[in-house]
Protein backbone atom coordinates (compact mmCIF):
# COMPACT_ATOMS: atom_id res chain seq x y z
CA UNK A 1 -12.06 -25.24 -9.83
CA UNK A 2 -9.65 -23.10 -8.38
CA UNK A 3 -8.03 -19.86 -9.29
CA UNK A 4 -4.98 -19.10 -11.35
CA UNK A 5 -2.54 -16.37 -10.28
CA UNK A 6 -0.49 -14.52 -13.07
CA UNK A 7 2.45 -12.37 -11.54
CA UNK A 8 3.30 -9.57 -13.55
CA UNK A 9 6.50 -7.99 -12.71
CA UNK A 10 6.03 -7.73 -8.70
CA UNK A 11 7.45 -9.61 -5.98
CA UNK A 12 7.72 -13.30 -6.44
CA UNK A 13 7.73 -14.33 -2.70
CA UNK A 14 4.72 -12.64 -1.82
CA UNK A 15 3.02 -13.87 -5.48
CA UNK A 16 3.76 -17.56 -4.15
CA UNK A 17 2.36 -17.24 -0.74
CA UNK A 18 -0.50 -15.48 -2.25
CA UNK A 19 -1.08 -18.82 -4.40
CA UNK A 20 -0.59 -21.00 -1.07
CA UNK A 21 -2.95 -19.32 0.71
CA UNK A 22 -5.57 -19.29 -2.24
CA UNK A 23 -5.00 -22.73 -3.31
CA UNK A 24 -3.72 -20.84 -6.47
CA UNK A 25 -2.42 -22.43 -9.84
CA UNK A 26 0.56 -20.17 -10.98
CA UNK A 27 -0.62 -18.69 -14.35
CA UNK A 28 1.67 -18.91 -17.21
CA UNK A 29 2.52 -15.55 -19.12
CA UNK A 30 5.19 -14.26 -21.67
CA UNK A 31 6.00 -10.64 -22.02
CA UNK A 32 8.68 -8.95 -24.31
CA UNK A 33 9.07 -5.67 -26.07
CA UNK A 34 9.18 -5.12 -29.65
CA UNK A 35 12.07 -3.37 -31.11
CA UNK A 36 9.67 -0.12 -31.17
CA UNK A 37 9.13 -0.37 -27.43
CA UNK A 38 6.04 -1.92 -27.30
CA UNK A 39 4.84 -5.03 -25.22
CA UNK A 40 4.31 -8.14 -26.61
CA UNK A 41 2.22 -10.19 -24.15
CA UNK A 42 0.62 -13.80 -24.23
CA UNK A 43 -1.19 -16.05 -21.94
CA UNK A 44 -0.25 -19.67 -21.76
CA UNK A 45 -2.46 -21.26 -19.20
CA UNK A 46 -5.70 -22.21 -20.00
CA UNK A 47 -8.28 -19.87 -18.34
CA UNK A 48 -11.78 -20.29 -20.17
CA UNK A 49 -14.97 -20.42 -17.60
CA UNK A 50 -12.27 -20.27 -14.37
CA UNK A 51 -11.44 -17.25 -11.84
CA UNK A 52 -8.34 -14.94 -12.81
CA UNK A 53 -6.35 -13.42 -10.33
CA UNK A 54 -3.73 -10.83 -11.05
CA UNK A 55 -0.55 -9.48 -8.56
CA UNK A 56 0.46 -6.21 -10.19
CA UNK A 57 1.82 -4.03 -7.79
CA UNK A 58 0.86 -0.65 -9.25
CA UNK A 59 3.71 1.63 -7.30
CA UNK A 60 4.72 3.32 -10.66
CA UNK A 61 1.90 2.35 -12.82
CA UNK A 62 2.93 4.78 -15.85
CA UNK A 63 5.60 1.84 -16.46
CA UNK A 64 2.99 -1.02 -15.84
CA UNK A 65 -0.97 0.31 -16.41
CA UNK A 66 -0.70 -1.12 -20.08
CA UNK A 67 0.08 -4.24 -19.74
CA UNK A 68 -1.70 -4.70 -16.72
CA UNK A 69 -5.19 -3.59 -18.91
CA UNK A 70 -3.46 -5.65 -21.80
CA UNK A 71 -3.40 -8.67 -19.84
CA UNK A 72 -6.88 -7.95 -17.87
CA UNK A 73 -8.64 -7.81 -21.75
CA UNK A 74 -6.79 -10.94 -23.00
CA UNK A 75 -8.03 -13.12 -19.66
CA UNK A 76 -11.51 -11.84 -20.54
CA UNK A 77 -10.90 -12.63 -24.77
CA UNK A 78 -10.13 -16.32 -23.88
CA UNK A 79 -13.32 -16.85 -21.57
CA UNK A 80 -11.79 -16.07 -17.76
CA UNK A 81 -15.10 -16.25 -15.46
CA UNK A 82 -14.17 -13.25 -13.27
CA UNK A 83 -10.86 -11.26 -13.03
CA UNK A 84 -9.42 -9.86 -9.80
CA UNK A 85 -6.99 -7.47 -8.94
CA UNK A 86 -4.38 -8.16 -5.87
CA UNK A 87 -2.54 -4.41 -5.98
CA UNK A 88 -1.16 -3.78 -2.20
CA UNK A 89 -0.74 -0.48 -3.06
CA UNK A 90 -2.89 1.60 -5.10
CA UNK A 91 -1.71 4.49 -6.87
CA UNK A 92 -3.70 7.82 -8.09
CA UNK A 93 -5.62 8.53 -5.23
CA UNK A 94 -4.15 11.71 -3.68
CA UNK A 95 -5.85 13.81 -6.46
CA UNK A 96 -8.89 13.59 -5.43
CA UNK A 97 -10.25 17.27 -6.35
CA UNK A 98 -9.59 20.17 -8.96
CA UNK A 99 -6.91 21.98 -6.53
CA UNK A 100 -6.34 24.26 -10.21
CA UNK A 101 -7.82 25.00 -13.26
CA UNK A 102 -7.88 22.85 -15.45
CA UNK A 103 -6.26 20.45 -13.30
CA UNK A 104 -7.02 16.29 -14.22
CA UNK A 105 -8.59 14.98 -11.12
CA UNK A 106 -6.62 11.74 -11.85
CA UNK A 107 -8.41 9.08 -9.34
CA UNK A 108 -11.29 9.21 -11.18
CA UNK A 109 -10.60 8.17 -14.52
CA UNK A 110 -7.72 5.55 -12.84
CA UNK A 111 -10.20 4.12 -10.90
CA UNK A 112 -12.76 4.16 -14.36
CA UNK A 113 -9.96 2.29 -16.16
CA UNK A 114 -9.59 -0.65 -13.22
CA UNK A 115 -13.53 -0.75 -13.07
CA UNK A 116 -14.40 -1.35 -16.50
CA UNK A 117 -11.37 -3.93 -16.57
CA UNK A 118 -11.56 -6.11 -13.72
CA UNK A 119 -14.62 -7.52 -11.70
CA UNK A 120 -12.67 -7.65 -8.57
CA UNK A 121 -10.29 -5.68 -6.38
CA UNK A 122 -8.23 -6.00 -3.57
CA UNK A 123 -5.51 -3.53 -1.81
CA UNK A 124 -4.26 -2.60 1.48
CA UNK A 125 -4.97 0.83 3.10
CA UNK A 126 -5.08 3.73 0.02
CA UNK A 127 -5.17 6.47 0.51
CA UNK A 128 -8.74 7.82 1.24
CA UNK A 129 -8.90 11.46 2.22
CA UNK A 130 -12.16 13.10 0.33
CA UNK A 131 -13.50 9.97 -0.87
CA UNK A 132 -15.09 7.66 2.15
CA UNK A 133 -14.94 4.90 0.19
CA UNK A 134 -13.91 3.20 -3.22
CA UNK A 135 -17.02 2.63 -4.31
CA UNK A 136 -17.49 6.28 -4.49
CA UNK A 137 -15.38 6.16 -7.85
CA UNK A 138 -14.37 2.22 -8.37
CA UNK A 139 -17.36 0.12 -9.83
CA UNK A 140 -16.08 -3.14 -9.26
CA UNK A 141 -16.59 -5.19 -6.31
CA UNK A 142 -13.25 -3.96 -3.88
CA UNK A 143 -12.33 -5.33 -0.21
CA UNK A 144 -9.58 -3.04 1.60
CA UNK A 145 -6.82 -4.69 3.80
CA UNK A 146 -5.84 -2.72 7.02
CA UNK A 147 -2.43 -3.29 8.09
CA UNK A 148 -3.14 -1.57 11.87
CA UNK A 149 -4.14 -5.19 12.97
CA UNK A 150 -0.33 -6.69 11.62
CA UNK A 151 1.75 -3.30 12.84
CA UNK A 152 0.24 -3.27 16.20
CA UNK A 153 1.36 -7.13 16.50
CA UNK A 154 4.96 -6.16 15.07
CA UNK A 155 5.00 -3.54 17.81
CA UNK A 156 4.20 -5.42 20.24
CA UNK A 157 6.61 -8.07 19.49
CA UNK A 158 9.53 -5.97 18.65
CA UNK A 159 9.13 -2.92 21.04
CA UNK A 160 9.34 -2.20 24.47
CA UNK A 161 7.62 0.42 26.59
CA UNK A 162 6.64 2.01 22.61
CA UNK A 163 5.13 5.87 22.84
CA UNK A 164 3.91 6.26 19.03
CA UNK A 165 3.43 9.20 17.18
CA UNK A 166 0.90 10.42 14.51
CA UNK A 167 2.45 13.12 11.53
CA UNK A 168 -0.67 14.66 11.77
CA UNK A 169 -4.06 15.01 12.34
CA UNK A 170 -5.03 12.80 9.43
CA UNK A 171 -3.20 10.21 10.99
CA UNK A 172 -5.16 10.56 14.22
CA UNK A 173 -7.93 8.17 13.31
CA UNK A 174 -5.47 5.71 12.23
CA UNK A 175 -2.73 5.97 14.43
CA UNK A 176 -5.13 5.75 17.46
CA UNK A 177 -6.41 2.43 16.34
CA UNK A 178 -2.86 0.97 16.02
CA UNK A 179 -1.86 2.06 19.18
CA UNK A 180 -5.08 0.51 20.63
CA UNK A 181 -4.41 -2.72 19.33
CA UNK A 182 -0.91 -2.49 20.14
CA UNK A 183 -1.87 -1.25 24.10
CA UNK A 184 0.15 1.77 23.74
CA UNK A 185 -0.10 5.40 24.45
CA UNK A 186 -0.11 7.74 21.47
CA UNK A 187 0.31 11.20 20.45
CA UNK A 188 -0.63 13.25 16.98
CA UNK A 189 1.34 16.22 15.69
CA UNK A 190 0.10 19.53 13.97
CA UNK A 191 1.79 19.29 10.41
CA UNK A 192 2.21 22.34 7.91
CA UNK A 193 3.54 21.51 4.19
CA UNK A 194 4.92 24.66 2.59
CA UNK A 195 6.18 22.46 -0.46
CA UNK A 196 6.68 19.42 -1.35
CA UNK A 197 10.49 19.10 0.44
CA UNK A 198 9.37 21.95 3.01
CA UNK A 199 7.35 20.46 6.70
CA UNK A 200 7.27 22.04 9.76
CA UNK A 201 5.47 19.73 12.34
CA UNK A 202 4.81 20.59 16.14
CA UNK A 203 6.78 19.84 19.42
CA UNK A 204 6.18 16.72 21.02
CA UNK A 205 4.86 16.81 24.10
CA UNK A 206 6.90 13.63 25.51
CA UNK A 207 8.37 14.57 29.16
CA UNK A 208 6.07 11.90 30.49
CA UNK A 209 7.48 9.10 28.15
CA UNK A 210 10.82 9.95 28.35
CA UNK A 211 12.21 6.52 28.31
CA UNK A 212 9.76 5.33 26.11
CA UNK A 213 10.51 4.18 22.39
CA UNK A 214 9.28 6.92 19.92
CA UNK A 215 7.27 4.90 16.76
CA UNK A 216 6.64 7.14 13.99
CA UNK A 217 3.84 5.52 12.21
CA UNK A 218 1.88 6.98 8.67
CA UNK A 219 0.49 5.19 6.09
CA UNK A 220 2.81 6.63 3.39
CA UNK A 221 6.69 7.79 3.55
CA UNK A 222 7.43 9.84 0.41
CA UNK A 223 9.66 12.50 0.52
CA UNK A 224 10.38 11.65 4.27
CA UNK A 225 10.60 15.61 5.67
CA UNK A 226 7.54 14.98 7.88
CA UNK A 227 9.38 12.26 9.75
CA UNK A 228 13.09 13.82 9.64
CA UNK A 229 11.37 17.23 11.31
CA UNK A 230 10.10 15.13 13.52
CA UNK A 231 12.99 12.79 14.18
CA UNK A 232 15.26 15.78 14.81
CA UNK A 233 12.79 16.85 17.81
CA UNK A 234 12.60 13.73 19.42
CA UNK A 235 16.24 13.98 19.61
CA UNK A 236 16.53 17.23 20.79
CA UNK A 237 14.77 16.29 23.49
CA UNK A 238 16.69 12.85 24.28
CA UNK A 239 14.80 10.44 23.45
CA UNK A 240 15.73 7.08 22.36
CA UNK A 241 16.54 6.36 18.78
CA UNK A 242 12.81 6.00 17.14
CA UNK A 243 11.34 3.21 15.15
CA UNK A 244 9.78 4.44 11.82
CA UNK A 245 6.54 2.31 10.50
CA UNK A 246 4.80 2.89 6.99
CA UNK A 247 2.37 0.66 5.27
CA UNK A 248 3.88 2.03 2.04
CA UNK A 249 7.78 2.71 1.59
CA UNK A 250 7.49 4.58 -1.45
CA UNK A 251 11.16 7.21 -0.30
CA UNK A 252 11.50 8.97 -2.94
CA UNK A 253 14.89 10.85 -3.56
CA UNK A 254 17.45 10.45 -0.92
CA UNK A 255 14.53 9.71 2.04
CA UNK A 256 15.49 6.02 2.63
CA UNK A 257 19.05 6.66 3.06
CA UNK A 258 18.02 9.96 5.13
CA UNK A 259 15.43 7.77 7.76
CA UNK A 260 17.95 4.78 8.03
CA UNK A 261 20.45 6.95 9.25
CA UNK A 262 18.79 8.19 11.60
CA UNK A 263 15.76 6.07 12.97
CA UNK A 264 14.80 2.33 12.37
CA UNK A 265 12.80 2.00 9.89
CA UNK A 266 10.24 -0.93 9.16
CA UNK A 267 7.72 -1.20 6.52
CA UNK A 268 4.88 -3.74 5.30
CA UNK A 269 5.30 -5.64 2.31
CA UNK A 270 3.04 -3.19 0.19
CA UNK A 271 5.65 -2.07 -1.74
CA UNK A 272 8.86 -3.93 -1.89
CA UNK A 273 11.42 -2.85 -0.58
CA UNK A 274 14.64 -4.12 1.82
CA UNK A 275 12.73 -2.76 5.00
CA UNK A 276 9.81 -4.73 4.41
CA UNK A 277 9.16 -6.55 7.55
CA UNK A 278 5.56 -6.86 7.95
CA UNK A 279 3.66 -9.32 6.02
CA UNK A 280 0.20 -9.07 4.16
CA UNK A 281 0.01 -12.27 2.30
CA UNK A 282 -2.45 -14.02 4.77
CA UNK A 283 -4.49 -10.92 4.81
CA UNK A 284 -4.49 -9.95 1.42
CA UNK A 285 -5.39 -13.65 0.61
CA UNK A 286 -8.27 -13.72 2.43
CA UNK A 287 -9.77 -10.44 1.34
CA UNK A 288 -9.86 -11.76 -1.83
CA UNK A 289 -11.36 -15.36 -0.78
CA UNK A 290 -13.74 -13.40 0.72
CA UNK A 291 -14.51 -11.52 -2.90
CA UNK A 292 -14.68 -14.98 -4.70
CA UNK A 293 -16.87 -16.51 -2.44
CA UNK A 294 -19.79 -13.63 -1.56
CA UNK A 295 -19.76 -13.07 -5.87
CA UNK A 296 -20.09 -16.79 -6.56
């Protein structure tokens, strides 16, 4: 029997290639707020003894996590056979240790609250810097999309003579697989955060790739002040106008308006956004066929 796909509240074009390329049936859901604020939220398609699938693109969960469980409880109420979760971005897992005291070491008990309601999960790239894995705090059964295979192909198609350009040496790992795929050289910078709005990064070293294309790539563009250091460099030192490249555009504050101005920027489809460019759809839809099938 196949799967049914309820969309709540994230991007409708990617939420009906998703179905295509599941052989999806669109799930039918009402939501509405009482007068006090609260959701109101009821299922409509019939989903006793058959597979549940839900797109919720957590960027912001505070304004989504309780519906989202709300809806995940109600699938499993009326008899769904397994639930999954489709989130291309997952949120709360840069806390990842007690920096303070006292301090809520938040991707533990976000990832307890997915676990206990949904059997599967699937996302693209989080953010993984103490933990090796999910399964070191998520339960359920998870599959992780890389986007490194679909950047590198963008590159390729898009770029010319490309020189790209890790943040950091966190990115190193990552960046050097993209630039593999993609058959271009790479560097890494040496990053220091004093704040959260205060970066200094290192010098390129780009004499030899002068007339190369600089491609900034990271996984995640927040505040943005790691790539405008950077971009204002790269200038200094004449090269030609840079491509920017981020699995997830979160830009928070004026950083998207910032970056355009002064770089092209180009992001996946993780979180939407006008500079999305880069699909996942095929990918994420077969992460999770994958899921369904070895859990049958």
């Amino acid at each position: 029997m196949q799967p049914i796909l309820f969309n709540l509240d994230s991007d409708p074009d990617l939420s009906s290639r998703l179905r295509s390329a599941l052989g999806a049936e669109l799930g039918e859901l009402e939501q509405r707020h009482f007068p006090d604020g609260e959701s109101y939220l009821r299922v409509h398609s019939e989903v006793g003894a058959r597979d549940c699938l839900v797109l919720c693109n957590l960027y912001q969960p505070d304004t989504k996590l309780v519906r989202l469980l709300f809806l995940a409880d109600t699938l499993r109420d009326l008899g769904a056979r397994r639930i999954g979760l489709i989130t291309p971005y997952l949120p709360y897992m840069r806390q990842d240790k007690r920096f303070q005291p006292g301090e809520c070491v938040s991707s533990r008990p976000f990832a307890r609250l997915l676990s206990d309601a949904f059997d599967l999960l699937v996302t693209t790239d989080p953010h993984l810097h103490r933990y090796t894995s999910l399964d070191e705090i998520y339960t359920l059964k998870s599959r992780v999309v890389h986007a490194a295979p679909m950047i590198a192909q963008w590159i390729k198609q898009h770029i010319e003579q490309p020189l790209l350009i890790g943040p950091d040496s966190e990115s190193e790992q990552w960046v050097s697989e993209v630039a593999a795929l993609a058959e271009a050289p790479f560097q890494v910078l040496n990053k220091e955060r004093h704040g959260d709005y205060d970066v200094s990064v290192s010098l390129p070293e780009v004499e030899r790739w002068q007339h190369h294309t600089p491609v900034l790539v990271d996984d995640i563009i927040s505040s943005g002040r790691t790539m405008l250091e950077t971009l204002e460099h790269l200038a200094a030192l004449g090269m030609p106008r840079a491509t920017i490249i981020a699995v997830h555009g979160l830009f928070a504050g004026d950083a998207w308006q910032r970056l355009q101005a002064a770089a092209d920027v180009v992001t996946c489809e993780a979180v939407r956004h006008s500079s999305n460019a880069i699909s996942l759809s095929a990918a994420l839809a077969t992460a999770m066929a994958e899921l369904l099938s070895e859990t049958d």
